[in-house]
PDB file of N, CA and C in Angstrom:
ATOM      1  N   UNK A   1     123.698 113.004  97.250  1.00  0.00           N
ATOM      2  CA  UNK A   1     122.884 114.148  97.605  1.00  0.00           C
ATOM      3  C   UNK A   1     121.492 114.048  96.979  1.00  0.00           C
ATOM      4  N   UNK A   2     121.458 113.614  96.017  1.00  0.00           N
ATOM      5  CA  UNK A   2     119.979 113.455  95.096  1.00  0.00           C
ATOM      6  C   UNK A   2     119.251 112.302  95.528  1.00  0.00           C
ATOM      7  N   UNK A   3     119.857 111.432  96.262  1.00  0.00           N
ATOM      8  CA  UNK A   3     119.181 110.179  96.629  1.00  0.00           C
ATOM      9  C   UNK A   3     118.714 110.631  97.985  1.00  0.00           C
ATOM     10  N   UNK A   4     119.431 111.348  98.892  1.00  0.00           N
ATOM     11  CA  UNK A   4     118.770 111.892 100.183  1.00  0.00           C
ATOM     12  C   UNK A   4     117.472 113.278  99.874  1.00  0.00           C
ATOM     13  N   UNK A   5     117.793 114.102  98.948  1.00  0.00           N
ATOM     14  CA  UNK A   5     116.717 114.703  98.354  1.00  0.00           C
ATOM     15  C   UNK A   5     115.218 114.077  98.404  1.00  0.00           C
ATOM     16  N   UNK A   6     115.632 112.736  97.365  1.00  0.00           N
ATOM     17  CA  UNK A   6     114.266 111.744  96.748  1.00  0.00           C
ATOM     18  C   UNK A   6     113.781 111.466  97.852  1.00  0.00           C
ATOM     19  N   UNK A   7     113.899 111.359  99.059  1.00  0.00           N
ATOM     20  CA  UNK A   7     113.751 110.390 100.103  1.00  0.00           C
ATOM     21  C   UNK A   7     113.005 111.262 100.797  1.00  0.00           C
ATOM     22  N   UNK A   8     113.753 112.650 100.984  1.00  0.00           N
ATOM     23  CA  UNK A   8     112.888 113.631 101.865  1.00  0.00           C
ATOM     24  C   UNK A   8     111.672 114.479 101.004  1.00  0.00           C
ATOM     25  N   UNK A   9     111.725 114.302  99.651  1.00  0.00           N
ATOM     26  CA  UNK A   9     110.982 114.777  98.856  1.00  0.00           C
ATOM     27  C   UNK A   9     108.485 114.017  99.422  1.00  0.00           C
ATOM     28  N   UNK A  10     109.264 112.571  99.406  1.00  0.00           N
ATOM     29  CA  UNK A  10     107.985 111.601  99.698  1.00  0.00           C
ATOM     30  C   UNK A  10     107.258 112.226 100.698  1.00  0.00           C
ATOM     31  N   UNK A  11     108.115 112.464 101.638  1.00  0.00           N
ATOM     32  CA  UNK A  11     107.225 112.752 103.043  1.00  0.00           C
ATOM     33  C   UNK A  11     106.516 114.245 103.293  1.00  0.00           C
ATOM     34  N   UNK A  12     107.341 114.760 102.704  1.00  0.00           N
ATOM     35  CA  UNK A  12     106.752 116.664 102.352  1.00  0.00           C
ATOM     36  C   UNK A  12     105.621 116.303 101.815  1.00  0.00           C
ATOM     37  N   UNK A  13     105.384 115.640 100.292  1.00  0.00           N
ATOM     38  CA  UNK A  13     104.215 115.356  99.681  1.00  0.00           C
ATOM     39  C   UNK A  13     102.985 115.312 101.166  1.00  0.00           C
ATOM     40  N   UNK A  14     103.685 113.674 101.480  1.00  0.00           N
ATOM     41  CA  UNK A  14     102.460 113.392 102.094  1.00  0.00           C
ATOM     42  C   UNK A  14     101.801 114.412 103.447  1.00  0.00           C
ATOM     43  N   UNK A  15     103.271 114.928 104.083  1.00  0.00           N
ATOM     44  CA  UNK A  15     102.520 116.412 105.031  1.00  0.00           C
ATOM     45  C   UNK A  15     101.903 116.815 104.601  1.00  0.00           C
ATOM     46  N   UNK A  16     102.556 117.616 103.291  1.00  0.00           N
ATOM     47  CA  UNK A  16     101.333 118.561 102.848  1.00  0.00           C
ATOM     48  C   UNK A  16     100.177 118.029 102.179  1.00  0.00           C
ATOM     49  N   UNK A  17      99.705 117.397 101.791  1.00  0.00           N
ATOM     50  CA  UNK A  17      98.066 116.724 101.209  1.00  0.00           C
ATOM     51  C   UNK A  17      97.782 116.410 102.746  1.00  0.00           C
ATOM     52  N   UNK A  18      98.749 115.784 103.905  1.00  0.00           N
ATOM     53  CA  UNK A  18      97.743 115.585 105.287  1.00  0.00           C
ATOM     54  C   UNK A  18      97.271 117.195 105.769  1.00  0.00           C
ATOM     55  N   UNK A  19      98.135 118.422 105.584  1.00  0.00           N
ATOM     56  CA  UNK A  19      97.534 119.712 106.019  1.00  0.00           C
ATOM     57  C   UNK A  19      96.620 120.400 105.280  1.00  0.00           C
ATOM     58  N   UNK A  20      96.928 119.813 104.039  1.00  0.00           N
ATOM     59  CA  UNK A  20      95.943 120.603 103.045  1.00  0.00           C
ATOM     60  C   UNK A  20      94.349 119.664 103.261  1.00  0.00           C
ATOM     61  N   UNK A  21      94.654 118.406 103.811  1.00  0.00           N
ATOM     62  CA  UNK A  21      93.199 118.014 104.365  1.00  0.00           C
ATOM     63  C   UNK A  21      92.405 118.322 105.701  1.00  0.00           C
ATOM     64  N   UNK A  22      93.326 118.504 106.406  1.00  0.00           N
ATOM     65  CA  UNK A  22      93.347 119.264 107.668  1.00  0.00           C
ATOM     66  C   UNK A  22      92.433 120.422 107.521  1.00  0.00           C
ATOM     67  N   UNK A  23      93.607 121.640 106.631  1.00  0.00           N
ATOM     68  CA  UNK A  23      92.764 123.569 106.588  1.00  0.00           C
ATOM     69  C   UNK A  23      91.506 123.174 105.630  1.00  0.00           C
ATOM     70  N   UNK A  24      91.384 122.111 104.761  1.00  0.00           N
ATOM     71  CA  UNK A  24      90.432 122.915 103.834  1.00  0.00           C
ATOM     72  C   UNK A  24      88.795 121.906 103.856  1.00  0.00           C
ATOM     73  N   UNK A  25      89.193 120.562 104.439  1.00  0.00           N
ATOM     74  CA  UNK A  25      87.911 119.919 104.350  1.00  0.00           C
ATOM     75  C   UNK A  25      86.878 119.860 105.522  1.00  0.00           C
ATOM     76  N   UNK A  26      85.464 119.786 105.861  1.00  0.00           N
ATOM     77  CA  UNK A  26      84.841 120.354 106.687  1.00  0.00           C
ATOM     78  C   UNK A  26      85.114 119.342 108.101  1.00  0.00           C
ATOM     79  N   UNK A  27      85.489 119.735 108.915  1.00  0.00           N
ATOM     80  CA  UNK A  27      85.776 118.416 109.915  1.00  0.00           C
ATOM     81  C   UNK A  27      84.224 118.137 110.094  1.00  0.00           C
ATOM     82  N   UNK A  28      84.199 117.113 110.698  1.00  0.00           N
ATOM     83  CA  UNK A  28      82.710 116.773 111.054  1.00  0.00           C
ATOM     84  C   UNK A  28      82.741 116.604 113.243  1.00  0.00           C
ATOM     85  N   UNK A  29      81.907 116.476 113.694  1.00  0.00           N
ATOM     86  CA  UNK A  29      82.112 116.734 114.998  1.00  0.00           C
ATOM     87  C   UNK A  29      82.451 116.180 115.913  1.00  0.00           C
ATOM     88  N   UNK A  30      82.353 114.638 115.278  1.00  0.00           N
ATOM     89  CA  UNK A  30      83.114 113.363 115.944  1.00  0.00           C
ATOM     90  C   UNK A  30      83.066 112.495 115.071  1.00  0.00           C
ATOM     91  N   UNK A  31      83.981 111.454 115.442  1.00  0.00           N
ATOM     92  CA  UNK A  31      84.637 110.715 114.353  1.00  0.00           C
ATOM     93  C   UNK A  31      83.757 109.367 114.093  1.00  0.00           C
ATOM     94  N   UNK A  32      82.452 108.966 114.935  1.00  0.00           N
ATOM     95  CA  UNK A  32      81.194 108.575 114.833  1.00  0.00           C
ATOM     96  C   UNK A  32      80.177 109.111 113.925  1.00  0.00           C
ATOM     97  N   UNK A  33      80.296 110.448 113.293  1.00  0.00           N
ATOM     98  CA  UNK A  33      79.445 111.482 112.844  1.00  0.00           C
ATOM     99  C   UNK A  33      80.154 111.367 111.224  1.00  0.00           C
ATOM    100  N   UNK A  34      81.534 111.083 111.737  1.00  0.00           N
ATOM    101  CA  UNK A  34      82.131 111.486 109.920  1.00  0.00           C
ATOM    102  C   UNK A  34      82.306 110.159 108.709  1.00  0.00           C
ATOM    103  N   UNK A  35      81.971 110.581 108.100  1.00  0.00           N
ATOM    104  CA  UNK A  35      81.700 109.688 106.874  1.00  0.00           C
ATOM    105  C   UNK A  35      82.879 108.995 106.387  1.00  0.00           C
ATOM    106  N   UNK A  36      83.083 107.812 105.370  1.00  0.00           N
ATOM    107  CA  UNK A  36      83.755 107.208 104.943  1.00  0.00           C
ATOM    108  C   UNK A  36      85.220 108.010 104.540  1.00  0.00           C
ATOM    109  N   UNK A  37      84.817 108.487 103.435  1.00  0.00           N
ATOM    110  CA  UNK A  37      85.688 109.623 102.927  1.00  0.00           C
ATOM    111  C   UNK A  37      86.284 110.420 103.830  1.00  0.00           C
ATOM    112  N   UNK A  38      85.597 111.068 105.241  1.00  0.00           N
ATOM    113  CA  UNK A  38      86.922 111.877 105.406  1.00  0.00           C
ATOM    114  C   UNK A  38      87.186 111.154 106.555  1.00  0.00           C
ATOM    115  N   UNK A  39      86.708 109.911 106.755  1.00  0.00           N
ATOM    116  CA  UNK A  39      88.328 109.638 107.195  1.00  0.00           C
ATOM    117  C   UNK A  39      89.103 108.670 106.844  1.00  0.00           C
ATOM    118  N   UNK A  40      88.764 108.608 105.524  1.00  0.00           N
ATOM    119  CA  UNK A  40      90.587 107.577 104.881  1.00  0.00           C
ATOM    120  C   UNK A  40      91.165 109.327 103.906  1.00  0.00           C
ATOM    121  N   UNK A  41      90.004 110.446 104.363  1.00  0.00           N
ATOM    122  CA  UNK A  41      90.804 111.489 103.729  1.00  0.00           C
ATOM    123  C   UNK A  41      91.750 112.129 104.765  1.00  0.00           C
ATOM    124  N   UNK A  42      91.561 111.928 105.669  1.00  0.00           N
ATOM    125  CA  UNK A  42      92.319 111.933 107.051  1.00  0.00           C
ATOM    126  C   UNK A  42      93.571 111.182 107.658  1.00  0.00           C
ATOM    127  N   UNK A  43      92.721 109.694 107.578  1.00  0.00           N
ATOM    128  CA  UNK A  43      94.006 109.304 107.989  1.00  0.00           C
ATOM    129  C   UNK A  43      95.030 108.190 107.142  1.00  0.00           C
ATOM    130  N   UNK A  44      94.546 108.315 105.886  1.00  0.00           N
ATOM    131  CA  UNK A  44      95.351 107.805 104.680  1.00  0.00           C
ATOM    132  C   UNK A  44      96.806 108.348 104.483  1.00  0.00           C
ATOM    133  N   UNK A  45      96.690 109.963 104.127  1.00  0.00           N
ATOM    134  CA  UNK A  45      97.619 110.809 104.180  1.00  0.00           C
ATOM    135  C   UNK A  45      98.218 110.965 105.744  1.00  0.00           C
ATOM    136  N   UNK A  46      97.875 110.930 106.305  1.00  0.00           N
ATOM    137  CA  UNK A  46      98.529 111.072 107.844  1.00  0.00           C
ATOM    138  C   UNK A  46      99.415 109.354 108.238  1.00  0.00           C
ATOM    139  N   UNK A  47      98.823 108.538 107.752  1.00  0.00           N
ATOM    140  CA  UNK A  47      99.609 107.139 108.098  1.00  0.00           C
ATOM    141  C   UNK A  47     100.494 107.050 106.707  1.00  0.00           C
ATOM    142  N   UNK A  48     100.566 107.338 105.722  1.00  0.00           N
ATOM    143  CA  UNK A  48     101.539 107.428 104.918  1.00  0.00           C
ATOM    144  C   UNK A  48     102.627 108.767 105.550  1.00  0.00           C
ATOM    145  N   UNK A  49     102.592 109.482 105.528  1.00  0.00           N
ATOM    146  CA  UNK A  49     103.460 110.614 106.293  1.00  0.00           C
ATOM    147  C   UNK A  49     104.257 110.180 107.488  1.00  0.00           C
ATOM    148  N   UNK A  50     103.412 109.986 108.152  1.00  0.00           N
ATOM    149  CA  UNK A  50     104.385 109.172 109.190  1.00  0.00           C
ATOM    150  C   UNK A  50     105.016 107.951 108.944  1.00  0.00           C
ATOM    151  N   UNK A  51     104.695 107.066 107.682  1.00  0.00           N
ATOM    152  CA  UNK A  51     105.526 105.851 107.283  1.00  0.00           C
ATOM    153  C   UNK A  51     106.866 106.012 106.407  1.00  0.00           C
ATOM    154  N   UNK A  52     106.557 107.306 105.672  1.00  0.00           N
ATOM    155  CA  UNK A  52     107.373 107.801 104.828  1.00  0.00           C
ATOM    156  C   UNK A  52     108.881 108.365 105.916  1.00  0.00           C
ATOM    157  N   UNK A  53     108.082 109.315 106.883  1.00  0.00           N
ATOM    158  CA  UNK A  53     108.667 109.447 107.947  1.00  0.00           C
ATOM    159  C   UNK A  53     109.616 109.055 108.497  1.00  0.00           C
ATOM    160  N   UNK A  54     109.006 108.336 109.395  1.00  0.00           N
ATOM    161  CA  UNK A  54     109.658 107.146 109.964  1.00  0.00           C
ATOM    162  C   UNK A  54     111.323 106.148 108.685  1.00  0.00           C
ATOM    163  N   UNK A  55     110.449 105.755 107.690  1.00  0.00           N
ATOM    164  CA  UNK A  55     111.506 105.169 107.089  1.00  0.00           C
ATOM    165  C   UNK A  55     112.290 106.143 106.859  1.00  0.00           C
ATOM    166  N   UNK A  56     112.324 107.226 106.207  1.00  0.00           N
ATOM    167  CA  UNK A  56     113.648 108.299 106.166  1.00  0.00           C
ATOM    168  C   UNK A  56     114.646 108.379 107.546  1.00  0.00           C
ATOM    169  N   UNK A  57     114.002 108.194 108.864  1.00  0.00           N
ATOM    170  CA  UNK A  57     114.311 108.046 110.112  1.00  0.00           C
ATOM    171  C   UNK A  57     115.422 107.105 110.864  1.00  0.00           C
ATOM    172  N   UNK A  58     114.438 105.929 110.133  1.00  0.00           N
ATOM    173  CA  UNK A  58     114.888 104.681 111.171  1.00  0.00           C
ATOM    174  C   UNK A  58     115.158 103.710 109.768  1.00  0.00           C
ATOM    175  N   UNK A  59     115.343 103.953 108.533  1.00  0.00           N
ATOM    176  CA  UNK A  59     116.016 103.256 107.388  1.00  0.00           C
ATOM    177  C   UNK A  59     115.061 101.886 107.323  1.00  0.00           C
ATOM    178  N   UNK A  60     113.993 101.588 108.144  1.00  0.00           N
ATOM    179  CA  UNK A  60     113.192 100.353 107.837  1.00  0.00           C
ATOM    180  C   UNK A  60     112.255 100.068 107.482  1.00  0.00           C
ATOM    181  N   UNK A  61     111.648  99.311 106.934  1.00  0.00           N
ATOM    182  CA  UNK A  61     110.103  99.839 106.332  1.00  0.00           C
ATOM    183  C   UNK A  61     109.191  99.190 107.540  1.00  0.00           C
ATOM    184  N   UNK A  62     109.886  97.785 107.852  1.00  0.00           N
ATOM    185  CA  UNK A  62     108.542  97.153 108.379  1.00  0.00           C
ATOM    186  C   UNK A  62     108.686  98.028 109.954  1.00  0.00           C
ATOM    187  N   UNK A  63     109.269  98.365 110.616  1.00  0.00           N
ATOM    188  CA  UNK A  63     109.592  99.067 111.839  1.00  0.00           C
ATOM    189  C   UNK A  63     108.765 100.333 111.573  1.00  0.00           C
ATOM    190  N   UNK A  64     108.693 101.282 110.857  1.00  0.00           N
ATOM    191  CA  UNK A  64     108.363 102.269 110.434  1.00  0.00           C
ATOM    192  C   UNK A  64     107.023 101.807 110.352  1.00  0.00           C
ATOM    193  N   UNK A  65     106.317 100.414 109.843  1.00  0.00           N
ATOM    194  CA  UNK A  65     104.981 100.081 109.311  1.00  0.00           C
ATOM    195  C   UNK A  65     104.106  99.877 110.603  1.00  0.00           C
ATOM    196  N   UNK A  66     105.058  99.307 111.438  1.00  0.00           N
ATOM    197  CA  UNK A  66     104.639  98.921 112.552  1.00  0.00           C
ATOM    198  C   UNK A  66     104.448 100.111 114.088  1.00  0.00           C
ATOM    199  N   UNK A  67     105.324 101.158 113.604  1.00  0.00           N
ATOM    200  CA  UNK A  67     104.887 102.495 114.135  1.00  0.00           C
ATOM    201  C   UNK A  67     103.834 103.263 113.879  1.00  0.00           C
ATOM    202  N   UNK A  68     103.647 103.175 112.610  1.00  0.00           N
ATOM    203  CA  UNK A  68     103.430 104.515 112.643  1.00  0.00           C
ATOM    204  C   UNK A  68     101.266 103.293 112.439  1.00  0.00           C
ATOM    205  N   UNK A  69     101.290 102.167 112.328  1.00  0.00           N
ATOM    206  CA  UNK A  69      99.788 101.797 112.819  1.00  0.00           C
ATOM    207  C   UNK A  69      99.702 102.017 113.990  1.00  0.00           C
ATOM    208  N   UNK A  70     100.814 101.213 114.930  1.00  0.00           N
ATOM    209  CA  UNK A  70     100.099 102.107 116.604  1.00  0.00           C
ATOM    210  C   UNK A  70      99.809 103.386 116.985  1.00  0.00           C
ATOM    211  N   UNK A  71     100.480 104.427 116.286  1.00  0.00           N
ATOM    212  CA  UNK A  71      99.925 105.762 116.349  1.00  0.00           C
ATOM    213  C   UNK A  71      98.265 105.594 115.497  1.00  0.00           C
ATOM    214  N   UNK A  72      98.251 105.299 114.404  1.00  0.00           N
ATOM    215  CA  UNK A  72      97.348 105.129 113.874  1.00  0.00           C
ATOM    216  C   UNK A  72      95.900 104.759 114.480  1.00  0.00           C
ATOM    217  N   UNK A  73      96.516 103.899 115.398  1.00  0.00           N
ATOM    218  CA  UNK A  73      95.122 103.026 116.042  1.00  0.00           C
ATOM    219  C   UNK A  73      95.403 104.007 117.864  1.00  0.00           C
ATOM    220  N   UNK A  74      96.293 104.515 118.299  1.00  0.00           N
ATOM    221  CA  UNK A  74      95.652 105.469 119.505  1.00  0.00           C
ATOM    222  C   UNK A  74      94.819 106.821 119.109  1.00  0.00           C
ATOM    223  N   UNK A  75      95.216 107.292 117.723  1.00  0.00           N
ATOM    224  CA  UNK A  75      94.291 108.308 117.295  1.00  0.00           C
ATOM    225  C   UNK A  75      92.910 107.783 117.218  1.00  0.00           C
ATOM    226  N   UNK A  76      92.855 106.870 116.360  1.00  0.00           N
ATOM    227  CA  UNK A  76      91.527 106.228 116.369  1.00  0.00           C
ATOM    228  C   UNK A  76      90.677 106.367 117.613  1.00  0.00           C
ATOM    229  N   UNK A  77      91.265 105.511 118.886  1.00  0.00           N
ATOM    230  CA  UNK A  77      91.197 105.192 119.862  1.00  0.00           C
ATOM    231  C   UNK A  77      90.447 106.705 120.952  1.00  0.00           C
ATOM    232  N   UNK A  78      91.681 107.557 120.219  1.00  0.00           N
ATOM    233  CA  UNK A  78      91.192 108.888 121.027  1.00  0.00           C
ATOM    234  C   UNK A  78      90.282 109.587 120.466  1.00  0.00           C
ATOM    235  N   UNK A  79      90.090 109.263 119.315  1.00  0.00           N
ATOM    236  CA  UNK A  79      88.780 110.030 118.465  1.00  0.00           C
ATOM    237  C   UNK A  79      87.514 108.998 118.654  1.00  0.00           C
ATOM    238  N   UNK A  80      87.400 108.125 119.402  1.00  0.00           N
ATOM    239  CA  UNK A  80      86.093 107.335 119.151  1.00  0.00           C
ATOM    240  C   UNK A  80      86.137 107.464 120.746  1.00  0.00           C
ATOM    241  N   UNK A  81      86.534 108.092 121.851  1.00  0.00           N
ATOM    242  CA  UNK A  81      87.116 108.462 123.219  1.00  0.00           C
ATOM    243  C   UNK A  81      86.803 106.738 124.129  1.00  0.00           C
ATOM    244  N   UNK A  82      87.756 106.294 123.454  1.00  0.00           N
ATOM    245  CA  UNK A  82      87.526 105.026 123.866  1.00  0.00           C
ATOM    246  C   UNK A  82      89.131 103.999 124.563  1.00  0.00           C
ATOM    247  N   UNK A  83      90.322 105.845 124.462  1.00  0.00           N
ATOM    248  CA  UNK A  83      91.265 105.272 124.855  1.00  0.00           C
ATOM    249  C   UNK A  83      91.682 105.731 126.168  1.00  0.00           C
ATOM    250  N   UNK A  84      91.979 104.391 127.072  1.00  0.00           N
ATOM    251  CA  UNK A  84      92.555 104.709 128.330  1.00  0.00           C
ATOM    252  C   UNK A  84      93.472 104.126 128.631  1.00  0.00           C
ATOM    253  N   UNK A  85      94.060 103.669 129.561  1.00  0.00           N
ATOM    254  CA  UNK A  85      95.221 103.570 130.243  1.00  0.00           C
ATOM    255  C   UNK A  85      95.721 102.137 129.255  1.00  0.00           C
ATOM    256  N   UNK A  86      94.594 100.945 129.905  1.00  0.00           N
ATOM    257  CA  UNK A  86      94.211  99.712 129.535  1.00  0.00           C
ATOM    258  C   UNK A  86      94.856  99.826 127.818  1.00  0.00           C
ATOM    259  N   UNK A  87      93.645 100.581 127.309  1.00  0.00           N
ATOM    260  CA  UNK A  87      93.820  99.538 125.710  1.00  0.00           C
ATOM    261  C   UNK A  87      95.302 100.946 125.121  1.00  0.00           C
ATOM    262  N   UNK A  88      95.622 101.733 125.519  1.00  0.00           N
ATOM    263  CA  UNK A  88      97.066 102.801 125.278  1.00  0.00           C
ATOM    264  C   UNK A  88      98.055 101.529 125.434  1.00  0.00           C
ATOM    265  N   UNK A  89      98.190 101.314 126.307  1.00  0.00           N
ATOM    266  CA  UNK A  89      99.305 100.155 127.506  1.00  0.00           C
ATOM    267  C   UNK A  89      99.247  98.830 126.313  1.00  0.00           C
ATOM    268  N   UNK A  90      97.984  98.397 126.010  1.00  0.00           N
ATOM    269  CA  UNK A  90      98.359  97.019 125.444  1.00  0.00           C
ATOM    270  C   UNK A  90      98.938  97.173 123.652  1.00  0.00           C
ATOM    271  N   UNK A  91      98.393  98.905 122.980  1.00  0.00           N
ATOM    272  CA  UNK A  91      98.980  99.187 121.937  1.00  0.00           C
ATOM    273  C   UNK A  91     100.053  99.119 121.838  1.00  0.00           C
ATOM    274  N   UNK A  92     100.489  99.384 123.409  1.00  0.00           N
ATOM    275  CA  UNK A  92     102.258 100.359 122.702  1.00  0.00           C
ATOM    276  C   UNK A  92     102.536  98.893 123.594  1.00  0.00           C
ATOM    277  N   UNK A  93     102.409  97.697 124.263  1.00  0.00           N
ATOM    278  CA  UNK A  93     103.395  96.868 124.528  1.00  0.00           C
ATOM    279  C   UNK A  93     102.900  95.579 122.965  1.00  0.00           C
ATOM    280  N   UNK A  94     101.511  96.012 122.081  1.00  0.00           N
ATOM    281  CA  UNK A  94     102.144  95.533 120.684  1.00  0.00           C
ATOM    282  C   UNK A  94     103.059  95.633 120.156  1.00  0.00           C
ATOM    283  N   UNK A  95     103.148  96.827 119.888  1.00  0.00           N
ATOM    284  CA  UNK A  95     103.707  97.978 119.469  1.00  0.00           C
ATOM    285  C   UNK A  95     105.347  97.219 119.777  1.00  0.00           C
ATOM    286  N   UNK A  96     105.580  96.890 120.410  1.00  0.00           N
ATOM    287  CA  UNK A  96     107.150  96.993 121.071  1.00  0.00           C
ATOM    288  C   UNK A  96     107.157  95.236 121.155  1.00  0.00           C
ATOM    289  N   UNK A  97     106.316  94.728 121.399  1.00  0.00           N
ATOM    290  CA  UNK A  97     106.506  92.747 120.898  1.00  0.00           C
ATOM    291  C   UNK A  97     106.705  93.166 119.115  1.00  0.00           C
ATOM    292  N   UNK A  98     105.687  93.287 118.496  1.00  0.00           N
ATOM    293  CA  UNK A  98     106.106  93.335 116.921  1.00  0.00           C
ATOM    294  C   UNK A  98     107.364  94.030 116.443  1.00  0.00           C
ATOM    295  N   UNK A  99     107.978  95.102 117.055  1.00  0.00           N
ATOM    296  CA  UNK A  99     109.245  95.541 117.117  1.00  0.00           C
ATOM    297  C   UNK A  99     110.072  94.841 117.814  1.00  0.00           C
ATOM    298  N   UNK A 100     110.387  93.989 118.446  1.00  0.00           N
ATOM    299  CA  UNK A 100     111.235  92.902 119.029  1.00  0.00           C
ATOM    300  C   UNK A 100     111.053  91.542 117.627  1.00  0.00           C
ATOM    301  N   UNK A 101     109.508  91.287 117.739  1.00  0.00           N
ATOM    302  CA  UNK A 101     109.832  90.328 116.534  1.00  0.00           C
ATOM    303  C   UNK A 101     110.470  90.446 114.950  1.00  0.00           C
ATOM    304  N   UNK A 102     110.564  91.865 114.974  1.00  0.00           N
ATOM    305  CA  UNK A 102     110.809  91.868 113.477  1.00  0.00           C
ATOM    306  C   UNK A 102     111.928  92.821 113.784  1.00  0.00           C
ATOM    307  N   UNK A 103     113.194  92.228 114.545  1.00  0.00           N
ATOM    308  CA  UNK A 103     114.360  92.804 115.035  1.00  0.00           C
ATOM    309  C   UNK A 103     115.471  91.960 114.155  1.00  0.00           C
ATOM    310  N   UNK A 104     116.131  92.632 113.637  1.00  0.00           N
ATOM    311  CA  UNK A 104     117.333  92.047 112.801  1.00  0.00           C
ATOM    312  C   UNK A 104     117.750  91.269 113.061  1.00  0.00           C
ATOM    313  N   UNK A 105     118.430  90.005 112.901  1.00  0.00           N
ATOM    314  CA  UNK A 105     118.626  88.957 113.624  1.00  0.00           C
ATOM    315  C   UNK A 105     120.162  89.308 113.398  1.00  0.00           C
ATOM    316  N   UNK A 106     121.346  88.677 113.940  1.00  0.00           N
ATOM    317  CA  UNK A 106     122.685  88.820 113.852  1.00  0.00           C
ATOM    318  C   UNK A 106     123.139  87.609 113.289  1.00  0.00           C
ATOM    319  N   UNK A 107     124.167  88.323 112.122  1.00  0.00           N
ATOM    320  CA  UNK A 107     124.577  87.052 110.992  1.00  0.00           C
ATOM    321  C   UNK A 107     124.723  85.719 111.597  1.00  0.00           C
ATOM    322  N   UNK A 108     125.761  86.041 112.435  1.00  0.00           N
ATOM    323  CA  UNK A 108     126.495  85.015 113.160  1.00  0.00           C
ATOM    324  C   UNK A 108     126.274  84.830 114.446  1.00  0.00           C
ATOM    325  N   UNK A 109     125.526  83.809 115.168  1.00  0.00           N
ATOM    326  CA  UNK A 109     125.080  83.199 116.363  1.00  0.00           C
ATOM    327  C   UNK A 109     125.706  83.005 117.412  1.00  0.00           C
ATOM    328  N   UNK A 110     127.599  82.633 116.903  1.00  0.00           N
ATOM    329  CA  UNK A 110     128.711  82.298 117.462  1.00  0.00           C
ATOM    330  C   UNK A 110     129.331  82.979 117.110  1.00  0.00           C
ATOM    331  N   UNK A 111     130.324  82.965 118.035  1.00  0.00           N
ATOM    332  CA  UNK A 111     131.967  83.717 117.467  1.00  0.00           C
ATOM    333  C   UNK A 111     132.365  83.417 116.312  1.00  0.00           C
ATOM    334  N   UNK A 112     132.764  81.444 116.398  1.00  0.00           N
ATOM    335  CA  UNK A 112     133.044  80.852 115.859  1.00  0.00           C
ATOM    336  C   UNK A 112     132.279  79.881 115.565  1.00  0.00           C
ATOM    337  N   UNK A 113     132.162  79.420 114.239  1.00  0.00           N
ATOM    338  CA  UNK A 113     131.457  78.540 113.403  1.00  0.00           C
ATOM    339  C   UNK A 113     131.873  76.942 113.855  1.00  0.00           C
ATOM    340  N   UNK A 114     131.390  76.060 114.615  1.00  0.00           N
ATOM    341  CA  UNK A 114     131.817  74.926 114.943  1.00  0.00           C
ATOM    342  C   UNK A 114     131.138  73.582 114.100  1.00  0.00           C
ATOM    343  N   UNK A 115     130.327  74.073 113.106  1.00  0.00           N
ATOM    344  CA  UNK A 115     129.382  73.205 112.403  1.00  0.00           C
ATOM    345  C   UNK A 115     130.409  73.065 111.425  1.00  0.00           C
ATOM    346  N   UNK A 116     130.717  71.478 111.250  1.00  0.00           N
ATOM    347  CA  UNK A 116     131.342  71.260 110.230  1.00  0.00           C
ATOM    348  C   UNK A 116     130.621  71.221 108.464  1.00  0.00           C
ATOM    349  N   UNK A 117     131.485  72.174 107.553  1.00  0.00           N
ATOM    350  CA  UNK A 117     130.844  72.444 106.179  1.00  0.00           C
ATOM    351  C   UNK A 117     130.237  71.211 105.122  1.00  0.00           C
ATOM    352  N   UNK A 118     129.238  70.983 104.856  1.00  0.00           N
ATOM    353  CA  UNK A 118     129.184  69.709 103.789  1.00  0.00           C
ATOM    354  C   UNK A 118     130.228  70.030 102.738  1.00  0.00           C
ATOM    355  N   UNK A 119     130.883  68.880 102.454  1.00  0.00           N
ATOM    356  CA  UNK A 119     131.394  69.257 100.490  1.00  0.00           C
ATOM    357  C   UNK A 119     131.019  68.074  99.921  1.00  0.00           C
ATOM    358  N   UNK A 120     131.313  68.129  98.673  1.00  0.00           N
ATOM    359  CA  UNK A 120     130.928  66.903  97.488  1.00  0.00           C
ATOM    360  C   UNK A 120     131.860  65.420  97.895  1.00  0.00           C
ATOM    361  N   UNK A 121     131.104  64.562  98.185  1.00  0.00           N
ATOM    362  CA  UNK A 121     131.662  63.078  98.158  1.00  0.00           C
ATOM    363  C   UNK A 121     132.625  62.786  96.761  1.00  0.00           C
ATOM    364  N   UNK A 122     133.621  62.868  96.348  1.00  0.00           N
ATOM    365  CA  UNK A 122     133.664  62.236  95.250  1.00  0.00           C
ATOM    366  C   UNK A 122     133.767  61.094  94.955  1.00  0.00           C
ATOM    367  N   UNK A 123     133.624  59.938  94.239  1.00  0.00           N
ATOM    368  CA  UNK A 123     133.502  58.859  94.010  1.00  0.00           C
ATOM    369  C   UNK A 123     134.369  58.031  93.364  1.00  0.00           C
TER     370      UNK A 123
END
């Protein structure tokens, strides 16, 4: 129970510092206009939240790492209004090759093991 606690504890953090950056810092009017600071004050806390997220979710880190940047980069995308069909489509079929490549592989290839075992020659 305390280990599922710890786990859901991370991601509350990071919501709340992403809302508390949200209500209280001055947005600026486009994301061309806004300065360094607010936006790794933006989307620092918002891509940790959703990584934290995600891993409480889906138990993986790199799956979770690899989500929650493609969200990362269509926000971008939609805040610099530079996302359409085209570059959405080629995120999320990244998005889903890097999630195929970094897919668990299965212990065993075969049913049965037909490779015969080395052992020690003795002499």
């Amino acid at each position: 129970m305390l280990k599922i606690i710890s786990k859901i504890i991370l991601p509350l953090i990071f919501w709340g510092i992403f809302t508390g950056v949200v209500f209280i810092m001055p947005y600026p009017d486009s994301l061309t206009q806004a300065n360094f600071s607010q936006i790794i004050l933006f989307f620092a806390p918002l891509f940790l939240a959703l990584l934290f997220t995600l891993i409480f979710l889906l138990k993986t880190f790199v799956n979770s790492t690899v989500i929650s940047s493609g969200l990362i980069f269509l926000l971008i995308l939609k805040g610099l209004d530079t996302l359409n069909l085209v570059s959405g489509s080629l995120i999320f079929i990244s998005v889903a090759l890097l999630l195929s490549y970094f897919k668990k592989a299965k212990r065993n290839l075969t049913k049965l093991p037909k490779i015969p075992k080395l052992t020690h020659i003795r002499k």
